[in-house]
C-alpha atoms as a PDB file:
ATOM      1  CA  UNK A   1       9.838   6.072   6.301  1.00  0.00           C
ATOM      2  CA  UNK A   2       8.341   3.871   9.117  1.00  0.00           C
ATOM      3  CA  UNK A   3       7.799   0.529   9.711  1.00  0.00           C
ATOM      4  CA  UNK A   4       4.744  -1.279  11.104  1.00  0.00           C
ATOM      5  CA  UNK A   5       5.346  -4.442  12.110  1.00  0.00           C
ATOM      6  CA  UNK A   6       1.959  -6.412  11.397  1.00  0.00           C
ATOM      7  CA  UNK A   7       2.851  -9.938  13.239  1.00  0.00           C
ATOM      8  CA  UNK A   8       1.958 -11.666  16.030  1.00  0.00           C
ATOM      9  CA  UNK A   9       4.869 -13.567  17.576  1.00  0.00           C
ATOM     10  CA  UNK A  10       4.748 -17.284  18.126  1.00  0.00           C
ATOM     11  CA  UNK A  11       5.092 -18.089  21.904  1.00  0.00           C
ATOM     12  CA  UNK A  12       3.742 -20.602  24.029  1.00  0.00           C
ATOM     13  CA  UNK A  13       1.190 -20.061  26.654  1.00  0.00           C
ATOM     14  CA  UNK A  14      -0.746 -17.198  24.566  1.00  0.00           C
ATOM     15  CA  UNK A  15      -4.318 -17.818  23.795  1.00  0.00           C
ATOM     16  CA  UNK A  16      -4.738 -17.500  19.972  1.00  0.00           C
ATOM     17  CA  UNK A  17      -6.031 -20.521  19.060  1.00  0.00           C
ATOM     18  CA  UNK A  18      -8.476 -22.967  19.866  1.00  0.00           C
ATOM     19  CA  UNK A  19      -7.921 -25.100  22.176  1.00  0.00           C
ATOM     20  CA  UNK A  20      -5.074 -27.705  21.703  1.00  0.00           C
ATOM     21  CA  UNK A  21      -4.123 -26.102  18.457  1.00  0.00           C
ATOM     22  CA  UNK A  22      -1.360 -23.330  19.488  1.00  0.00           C
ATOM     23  CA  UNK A  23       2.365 -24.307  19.224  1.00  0.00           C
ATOM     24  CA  UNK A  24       4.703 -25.384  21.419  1.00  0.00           C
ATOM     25  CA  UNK A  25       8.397 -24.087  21.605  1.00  0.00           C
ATOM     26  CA  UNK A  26      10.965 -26.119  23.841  1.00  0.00           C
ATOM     27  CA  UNK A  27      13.994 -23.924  24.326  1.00  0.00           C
ATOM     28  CA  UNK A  28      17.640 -24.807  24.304  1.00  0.00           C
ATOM     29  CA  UNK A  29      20.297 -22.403  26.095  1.00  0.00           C
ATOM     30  CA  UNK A  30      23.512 -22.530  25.536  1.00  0.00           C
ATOM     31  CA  UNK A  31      24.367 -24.837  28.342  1.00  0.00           C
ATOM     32  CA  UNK A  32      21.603 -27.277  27.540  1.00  0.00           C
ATOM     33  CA  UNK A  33      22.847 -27.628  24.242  1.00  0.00           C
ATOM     34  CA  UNK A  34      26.593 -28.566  25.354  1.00  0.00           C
ATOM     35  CA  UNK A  35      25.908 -32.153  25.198  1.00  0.00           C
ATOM     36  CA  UNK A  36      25.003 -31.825  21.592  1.00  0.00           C
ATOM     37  CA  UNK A  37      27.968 -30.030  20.444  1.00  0.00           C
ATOM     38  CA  UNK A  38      30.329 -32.031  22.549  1.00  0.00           C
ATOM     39  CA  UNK A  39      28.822 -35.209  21.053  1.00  0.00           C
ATOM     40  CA  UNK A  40      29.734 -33.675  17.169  1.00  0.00           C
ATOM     41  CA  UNK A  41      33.403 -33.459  17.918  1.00  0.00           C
ATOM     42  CA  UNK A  42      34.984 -36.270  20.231  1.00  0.00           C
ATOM     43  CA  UNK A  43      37.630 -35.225  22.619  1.00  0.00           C
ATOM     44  CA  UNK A  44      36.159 -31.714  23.032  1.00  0.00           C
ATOM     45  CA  UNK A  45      35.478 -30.382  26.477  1.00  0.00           C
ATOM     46  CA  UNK A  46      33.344 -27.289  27.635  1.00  0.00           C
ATOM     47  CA  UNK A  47      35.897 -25.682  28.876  1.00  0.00           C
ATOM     48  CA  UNK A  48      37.485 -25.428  25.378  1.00  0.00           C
ATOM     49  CA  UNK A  49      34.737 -23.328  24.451  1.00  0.00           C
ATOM     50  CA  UNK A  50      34.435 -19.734  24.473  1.00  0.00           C
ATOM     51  CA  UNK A  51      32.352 -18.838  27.721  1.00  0.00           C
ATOM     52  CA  UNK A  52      31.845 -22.830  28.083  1.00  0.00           C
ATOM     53  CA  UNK A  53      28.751 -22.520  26.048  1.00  0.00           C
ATOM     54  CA  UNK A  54      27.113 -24.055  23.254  1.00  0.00           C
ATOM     55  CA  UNK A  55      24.258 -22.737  21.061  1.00  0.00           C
ATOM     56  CA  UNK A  56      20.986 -21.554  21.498  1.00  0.00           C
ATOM     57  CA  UNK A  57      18.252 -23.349  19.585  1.00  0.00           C
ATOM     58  CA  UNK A  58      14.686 -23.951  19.888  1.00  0.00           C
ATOM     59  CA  UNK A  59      12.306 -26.723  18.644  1.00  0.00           C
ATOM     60  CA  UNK A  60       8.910 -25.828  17.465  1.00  0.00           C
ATOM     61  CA  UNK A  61       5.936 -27.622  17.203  1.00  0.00           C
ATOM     62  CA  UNK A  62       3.441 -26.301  14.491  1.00  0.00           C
ATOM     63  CA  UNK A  63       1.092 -26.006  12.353  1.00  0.00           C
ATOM     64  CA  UNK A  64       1.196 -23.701   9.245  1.00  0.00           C
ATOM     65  CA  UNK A  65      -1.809 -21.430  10.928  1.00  0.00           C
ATOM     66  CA  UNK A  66      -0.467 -20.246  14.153  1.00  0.00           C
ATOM     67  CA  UNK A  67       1.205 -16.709  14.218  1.00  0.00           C
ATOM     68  CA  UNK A  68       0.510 -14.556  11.456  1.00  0.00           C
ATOM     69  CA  UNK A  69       0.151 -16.514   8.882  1.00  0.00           C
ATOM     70  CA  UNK A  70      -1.107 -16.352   5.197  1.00  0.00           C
ATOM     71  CA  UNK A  71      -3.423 -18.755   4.083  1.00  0.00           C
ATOM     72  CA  UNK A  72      -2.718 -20.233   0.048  1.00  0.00           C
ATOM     73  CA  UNK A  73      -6.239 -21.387  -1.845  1.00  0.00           C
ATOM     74  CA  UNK A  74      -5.519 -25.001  -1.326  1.00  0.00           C
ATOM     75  CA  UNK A  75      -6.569 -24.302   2.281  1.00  0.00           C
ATOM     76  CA  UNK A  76      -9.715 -23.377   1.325  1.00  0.00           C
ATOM     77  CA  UNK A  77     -10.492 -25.973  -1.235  1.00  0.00           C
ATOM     78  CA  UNK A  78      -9.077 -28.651  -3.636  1.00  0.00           C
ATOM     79  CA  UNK A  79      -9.822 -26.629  -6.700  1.00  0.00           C
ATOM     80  CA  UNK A  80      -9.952 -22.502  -7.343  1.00  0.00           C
ATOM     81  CA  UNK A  81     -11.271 -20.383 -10.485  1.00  0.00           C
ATOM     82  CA  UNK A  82     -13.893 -22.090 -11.193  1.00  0.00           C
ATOM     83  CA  UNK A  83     -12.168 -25.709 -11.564  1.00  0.00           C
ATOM     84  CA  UNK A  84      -8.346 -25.260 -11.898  1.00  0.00           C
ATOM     85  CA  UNK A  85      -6.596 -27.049  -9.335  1.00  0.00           C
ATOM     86  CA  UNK A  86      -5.820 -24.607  -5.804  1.00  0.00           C
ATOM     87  CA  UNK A  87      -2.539 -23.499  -5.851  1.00  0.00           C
ATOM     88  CA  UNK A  88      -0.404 -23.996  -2.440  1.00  0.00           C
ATOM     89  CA  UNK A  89       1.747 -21.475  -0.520  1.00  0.00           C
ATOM     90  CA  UNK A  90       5.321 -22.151  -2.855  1.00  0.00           C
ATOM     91  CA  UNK A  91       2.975 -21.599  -5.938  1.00  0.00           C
ATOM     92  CA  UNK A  92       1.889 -18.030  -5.499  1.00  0.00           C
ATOM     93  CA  UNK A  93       3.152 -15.292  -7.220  1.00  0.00           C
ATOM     94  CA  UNK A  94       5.936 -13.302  -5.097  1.00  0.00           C
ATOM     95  CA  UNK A  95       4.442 -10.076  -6.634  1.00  0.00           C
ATOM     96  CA  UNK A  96       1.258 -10.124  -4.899  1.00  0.00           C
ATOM     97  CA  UNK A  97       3.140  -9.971  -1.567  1.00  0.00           C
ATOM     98  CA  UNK A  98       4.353  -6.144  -1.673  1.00  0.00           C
ATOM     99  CA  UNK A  99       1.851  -4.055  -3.054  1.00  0.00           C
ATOM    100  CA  UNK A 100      -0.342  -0.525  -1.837  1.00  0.00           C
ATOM    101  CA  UNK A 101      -2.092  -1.407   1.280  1.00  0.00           C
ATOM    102  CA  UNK A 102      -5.734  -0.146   2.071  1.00  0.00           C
ATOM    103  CA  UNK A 103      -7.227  -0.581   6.015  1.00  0.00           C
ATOM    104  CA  UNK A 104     -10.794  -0.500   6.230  1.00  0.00           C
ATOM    105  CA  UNK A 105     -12.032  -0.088  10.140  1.00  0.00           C
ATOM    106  CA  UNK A 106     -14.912  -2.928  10.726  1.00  0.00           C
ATOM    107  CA  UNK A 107     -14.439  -2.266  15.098  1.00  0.00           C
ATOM    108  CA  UNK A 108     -17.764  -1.058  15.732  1.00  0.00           C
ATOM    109  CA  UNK A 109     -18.857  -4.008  13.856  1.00  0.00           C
ATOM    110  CA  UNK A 110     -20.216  -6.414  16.282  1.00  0.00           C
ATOM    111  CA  UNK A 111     -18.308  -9.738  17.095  1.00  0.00           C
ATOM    112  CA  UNK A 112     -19.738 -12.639  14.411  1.00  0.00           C
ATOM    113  CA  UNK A 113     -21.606 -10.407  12.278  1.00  0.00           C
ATOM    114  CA  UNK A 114     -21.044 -11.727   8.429  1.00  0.00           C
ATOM    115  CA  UNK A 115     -20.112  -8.588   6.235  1.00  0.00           C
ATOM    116  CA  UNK A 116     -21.784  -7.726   2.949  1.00  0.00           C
ATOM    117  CA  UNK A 117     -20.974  -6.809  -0.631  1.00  0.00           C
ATOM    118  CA  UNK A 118     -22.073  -3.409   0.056  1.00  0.00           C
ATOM    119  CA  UNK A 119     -21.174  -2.959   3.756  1.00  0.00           C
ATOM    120  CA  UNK A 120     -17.583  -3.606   2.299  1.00  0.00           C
ATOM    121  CA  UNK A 121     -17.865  -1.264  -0.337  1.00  0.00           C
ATOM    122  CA  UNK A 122     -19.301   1.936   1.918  1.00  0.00           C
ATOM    123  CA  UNK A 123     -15.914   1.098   4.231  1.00  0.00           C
ATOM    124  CA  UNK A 124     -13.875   1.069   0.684  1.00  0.00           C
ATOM    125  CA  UNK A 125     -15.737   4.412  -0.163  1.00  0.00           C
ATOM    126  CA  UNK A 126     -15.224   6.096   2.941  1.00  0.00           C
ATOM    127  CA  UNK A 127     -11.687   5.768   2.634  1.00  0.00           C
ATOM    128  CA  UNK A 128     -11.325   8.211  -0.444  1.00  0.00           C
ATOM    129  CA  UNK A 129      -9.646   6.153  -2.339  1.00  0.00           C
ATOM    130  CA  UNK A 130     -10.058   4.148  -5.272  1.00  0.00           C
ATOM    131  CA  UNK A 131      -9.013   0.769  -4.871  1.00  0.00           C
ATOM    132  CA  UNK A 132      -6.326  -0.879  -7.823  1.00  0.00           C
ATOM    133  CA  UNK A 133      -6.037  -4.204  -8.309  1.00  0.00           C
ATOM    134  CA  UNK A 134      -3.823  -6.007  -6.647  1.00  0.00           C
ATOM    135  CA  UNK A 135      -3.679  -3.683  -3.389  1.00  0.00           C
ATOM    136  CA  UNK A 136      -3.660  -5.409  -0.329  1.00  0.00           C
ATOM    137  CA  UNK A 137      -6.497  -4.807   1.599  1.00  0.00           C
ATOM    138  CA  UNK A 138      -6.484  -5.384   5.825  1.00  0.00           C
ATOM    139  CA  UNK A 139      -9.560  -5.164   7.927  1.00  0.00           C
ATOM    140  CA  UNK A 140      -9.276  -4.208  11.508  1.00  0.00           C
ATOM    141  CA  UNK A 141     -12.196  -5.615  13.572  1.00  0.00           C
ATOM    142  CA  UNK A 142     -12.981  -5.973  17.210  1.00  0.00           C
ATOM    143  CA  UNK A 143     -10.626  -8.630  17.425  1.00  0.00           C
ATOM    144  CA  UNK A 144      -7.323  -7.107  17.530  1.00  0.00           C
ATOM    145  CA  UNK A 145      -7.578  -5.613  21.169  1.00  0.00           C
ATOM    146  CA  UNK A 146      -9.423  -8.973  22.261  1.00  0.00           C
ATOM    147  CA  UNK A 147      -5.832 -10.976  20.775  1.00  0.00           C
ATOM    148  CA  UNK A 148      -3.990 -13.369  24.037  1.00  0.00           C
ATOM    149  CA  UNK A 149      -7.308 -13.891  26.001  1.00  0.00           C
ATOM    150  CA  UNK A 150     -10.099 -16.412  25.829  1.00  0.00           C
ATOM    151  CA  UNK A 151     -12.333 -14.168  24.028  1.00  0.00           C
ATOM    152  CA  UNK A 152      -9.746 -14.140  21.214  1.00  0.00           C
ATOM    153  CA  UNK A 153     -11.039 -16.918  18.765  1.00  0.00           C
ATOM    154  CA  UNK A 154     -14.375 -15.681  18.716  1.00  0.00           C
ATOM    155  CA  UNK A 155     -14.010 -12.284  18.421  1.00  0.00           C
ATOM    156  CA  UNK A 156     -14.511  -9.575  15.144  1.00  0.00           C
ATOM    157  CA  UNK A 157     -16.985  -9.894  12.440  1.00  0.00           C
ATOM    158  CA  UNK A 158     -16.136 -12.015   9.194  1.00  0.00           C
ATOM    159  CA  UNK A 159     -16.299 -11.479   5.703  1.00  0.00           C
ATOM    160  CA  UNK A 160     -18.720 -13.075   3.764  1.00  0.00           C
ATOM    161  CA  UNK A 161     -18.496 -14.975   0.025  1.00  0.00           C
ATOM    162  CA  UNK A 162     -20.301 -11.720  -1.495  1.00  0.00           C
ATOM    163  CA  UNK A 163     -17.976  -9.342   0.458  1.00  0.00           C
ATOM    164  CA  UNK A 164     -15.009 -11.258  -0.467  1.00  0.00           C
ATOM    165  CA  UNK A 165     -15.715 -11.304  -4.026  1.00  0.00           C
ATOM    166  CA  UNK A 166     -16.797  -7.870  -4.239  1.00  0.00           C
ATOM    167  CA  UNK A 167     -12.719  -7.487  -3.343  1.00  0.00           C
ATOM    168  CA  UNK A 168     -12.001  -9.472  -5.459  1.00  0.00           C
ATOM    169  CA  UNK A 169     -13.806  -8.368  -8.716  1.00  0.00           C
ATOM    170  CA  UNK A 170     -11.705  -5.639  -7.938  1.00  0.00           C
ATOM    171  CA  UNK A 171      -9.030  -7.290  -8.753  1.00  0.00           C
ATOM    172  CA  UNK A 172      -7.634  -7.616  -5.123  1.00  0.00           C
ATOM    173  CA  UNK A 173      -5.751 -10.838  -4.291  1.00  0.00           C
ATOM    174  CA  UNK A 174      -4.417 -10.724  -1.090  1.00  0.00           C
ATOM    175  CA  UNK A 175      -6.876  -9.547   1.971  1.00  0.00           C
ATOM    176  CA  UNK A 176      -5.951  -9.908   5.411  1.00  0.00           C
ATOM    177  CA  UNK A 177      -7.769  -9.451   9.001  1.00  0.00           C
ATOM    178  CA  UNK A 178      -6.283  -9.135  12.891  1.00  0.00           C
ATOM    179  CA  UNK A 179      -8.640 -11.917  13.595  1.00  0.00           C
ATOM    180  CA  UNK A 180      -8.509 -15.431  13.742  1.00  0.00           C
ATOM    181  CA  UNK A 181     -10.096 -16.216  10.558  1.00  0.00           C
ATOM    182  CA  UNK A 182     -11.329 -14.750   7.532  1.00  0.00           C
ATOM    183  CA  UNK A 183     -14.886 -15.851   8.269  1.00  0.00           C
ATOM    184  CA  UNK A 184     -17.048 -15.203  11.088  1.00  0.00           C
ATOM    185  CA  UNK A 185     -16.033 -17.248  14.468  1.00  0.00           C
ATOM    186  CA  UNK A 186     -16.710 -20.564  14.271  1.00  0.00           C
ATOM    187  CA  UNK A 187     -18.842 -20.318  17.295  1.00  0.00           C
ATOM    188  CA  UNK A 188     -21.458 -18.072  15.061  1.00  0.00           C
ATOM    189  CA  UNK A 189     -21.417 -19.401  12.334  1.00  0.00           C
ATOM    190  CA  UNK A 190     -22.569 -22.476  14.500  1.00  0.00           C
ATOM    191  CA  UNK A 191     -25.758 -20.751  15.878  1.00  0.00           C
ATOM    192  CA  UNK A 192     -26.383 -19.834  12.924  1.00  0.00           C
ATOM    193  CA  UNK A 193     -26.291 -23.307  10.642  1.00  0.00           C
ATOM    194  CA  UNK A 194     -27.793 -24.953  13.650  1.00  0.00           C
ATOM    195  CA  UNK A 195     -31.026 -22.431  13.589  1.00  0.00           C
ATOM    196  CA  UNK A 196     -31.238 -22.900   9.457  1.00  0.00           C
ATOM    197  CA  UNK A 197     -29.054 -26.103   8.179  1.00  0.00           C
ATOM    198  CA  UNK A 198     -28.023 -23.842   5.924  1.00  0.00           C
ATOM    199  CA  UNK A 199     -24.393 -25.288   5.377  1.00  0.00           C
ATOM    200  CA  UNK A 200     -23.216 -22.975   2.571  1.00  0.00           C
ATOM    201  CA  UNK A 201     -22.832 -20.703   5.438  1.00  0.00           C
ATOM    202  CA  UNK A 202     -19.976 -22.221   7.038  1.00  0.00           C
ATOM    203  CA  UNK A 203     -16.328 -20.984   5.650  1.00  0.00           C
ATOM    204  CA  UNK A 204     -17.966 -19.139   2.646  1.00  0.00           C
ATOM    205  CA  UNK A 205     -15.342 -15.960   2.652  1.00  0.00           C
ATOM    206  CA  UNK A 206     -12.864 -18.812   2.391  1.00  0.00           C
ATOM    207  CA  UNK A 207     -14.868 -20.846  -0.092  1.00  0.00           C
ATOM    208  CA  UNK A 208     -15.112 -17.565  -2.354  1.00  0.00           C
ATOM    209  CA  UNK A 209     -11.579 -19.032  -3.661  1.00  0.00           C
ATOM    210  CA  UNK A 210     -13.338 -21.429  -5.706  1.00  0.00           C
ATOM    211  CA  UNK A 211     -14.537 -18.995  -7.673  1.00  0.00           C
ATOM    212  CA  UNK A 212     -11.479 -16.300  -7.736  1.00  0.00           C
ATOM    213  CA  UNK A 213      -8.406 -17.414  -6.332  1.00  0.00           C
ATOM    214  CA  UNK A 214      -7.242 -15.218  -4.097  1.00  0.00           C
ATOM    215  CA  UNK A 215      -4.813 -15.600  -0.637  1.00  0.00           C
ATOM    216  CA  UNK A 216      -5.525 -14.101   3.124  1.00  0.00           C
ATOM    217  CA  UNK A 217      -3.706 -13.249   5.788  1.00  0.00           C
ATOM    218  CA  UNK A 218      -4.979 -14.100   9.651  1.00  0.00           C
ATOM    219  CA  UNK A 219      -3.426 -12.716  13.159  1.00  0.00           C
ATOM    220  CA  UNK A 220      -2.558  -9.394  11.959  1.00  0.00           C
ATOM    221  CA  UNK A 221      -1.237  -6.884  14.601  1.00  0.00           C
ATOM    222  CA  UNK A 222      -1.491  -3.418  14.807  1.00  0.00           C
ATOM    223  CA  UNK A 223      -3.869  -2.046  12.400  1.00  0.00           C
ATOM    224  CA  UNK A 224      -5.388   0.935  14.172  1.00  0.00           C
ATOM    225  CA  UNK A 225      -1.810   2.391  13.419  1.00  0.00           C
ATOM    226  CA  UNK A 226      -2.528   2.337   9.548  1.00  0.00           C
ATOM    227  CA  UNK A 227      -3.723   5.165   7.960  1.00  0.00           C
ATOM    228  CA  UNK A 228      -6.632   4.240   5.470  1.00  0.00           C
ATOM    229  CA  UNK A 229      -4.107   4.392   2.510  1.00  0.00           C
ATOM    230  CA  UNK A 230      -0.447   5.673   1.202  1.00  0.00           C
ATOM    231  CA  UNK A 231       1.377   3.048   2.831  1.00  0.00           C
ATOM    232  CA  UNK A 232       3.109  -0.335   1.226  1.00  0.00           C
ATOM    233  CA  UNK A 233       2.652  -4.003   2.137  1.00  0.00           C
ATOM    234  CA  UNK A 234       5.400  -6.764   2.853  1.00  0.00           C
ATOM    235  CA  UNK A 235       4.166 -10.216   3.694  1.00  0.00           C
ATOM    236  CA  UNK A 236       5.788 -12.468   1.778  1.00  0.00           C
ATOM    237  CA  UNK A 237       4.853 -15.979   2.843  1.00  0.00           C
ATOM    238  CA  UNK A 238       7.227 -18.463   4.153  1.00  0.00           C
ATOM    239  CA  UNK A 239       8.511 -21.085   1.181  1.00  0.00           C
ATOM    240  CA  UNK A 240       6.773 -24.558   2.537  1.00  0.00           C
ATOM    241  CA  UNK A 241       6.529 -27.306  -0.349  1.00  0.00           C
ATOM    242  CA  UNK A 242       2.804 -28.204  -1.141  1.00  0.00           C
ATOM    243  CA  UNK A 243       1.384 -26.105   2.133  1.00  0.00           C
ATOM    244  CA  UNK A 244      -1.998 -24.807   2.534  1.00  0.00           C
ATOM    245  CA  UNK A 245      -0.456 -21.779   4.273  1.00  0.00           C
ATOM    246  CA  UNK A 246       2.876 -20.024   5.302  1.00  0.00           C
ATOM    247  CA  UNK A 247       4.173 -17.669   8.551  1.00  0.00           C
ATOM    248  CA  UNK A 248       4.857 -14.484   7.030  1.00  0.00           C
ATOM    249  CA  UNK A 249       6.491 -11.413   8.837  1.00  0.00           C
ATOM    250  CA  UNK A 250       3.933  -8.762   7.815  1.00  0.00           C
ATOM    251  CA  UNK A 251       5.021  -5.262   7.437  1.00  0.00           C
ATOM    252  CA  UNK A 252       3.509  -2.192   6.873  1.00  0.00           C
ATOM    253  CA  UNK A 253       6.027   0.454   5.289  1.00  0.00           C
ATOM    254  CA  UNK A 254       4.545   4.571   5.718  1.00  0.00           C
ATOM    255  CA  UNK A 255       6.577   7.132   4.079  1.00  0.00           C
END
């Protein structure tokens, strides 16, 4: 058995979001922390300490979308299925977290192009195998190797409402991509609404989740080590009352 590990690591300085949205981490060694410790037990002095030292601890600033994170419908929209209220990140099932995994390779695909119904299926078909439902289903795209520069954010092609319910119809419900969204950059889907004020256009993978509920998975890591198929899925999201999403350690597991 071996282990893939699918995540992208929170740290500061690393350009994977726009700008002013990545996190911020303020570390704590164990000597900065002495005054806390020493403060929680009156009388105490370093030097009564093992090694004179405290903790280490960090404090994070956040939102639910940096790192590899997996996205619950209630980001998308307010309601999914057709009407029933979206479901947020605690209200998922567990069971659609550890499933068969399938990668499909979009990297010659060119950076904002919008994938189709039946682009996605030829990539599904090529693979030789038949998706079930509920496989997990990860598409690598041109932005994995452009991940920590300033090309980042608009890099890889997106996937489309008819592409994303063609997966879906399949009865896939989690989908995932090493890019920064779902969709197409923002930055082309801009162009694009500004040349036809067509807005249905803009966030229509993610709007798909109005009609079939379904979850995603952004800032994926290491895809082009995936086979196409025969390997399982971990990415169980992070618990987070009422969220729209939730960091999730994603692992690929290839016997």
């Amino acid at each position: 058995m071996k282990l893939i590990d699918l995540s992208r690591p929170l740290e500061n300085g690393v350009v994977a979001d726009p700008p002013g949205l990545g996190p911020k981490i303020e570390y704590s060694d164990h000597e900065q922390s002495l005054p806390t410790m020493l403060g929680m037990f009156p009388g105490l002095e370093a030097t009564e300490l093992p090694g004179g030292e405290a903790w280490a601890v960090e404090m994070l600033t956040v939102t639910t979308h940096n790192g590899t994170h997996v996205d619950a419908p209630w980001h998308f929209a307010s309601t999914m299925n057709d009407g029933e209220r979206a479901w947020t990140i605690d209200e998922i099932p567990l069971d659609w977290f550890y499933r068969p995994g399938v990668k499909l390779d979009f990297r010659d695909m060119p950076d904002g192009h919008v994938v189709t119904a039946a682009e996605m299926a030829e990539r599904v078909a090529s693979t030789g195998y038949k998706l079930q439902p509920y496989d997990i289903v990860l598409m690598n795209t041109r932005a994995g190797d452009a991940y920590g520069s300033a090309a980042y954010v608009d890099s890889g092609c997106g996937f489309g409402r008819e592409a994303t319910l063609w997966l879906l119809e399949q009865g896939v419900r989690v989908v995932g991509t090493d890019g920064w969204s779902w969709d197409a950059p923002f930055s082309y889907t801009r162009q694009r609404f500004m040349g036809t004020g067509d807005a249905s256009i803009i966030w229509e993978g993610h709007k798909a989740s109005m009609e079939i509920g379904y979850c995603h998975i952004e800032k994926l890591a290491n895809l082009e080590q995936l086979p196409s198929s025969g390997f399982l899925v971990s990415c169980f999201p992070f618990k987070i009352k009422s969220a729209s999403a939730g960091f999730t350690r994603a692992v690929a597991i290839v016997s």
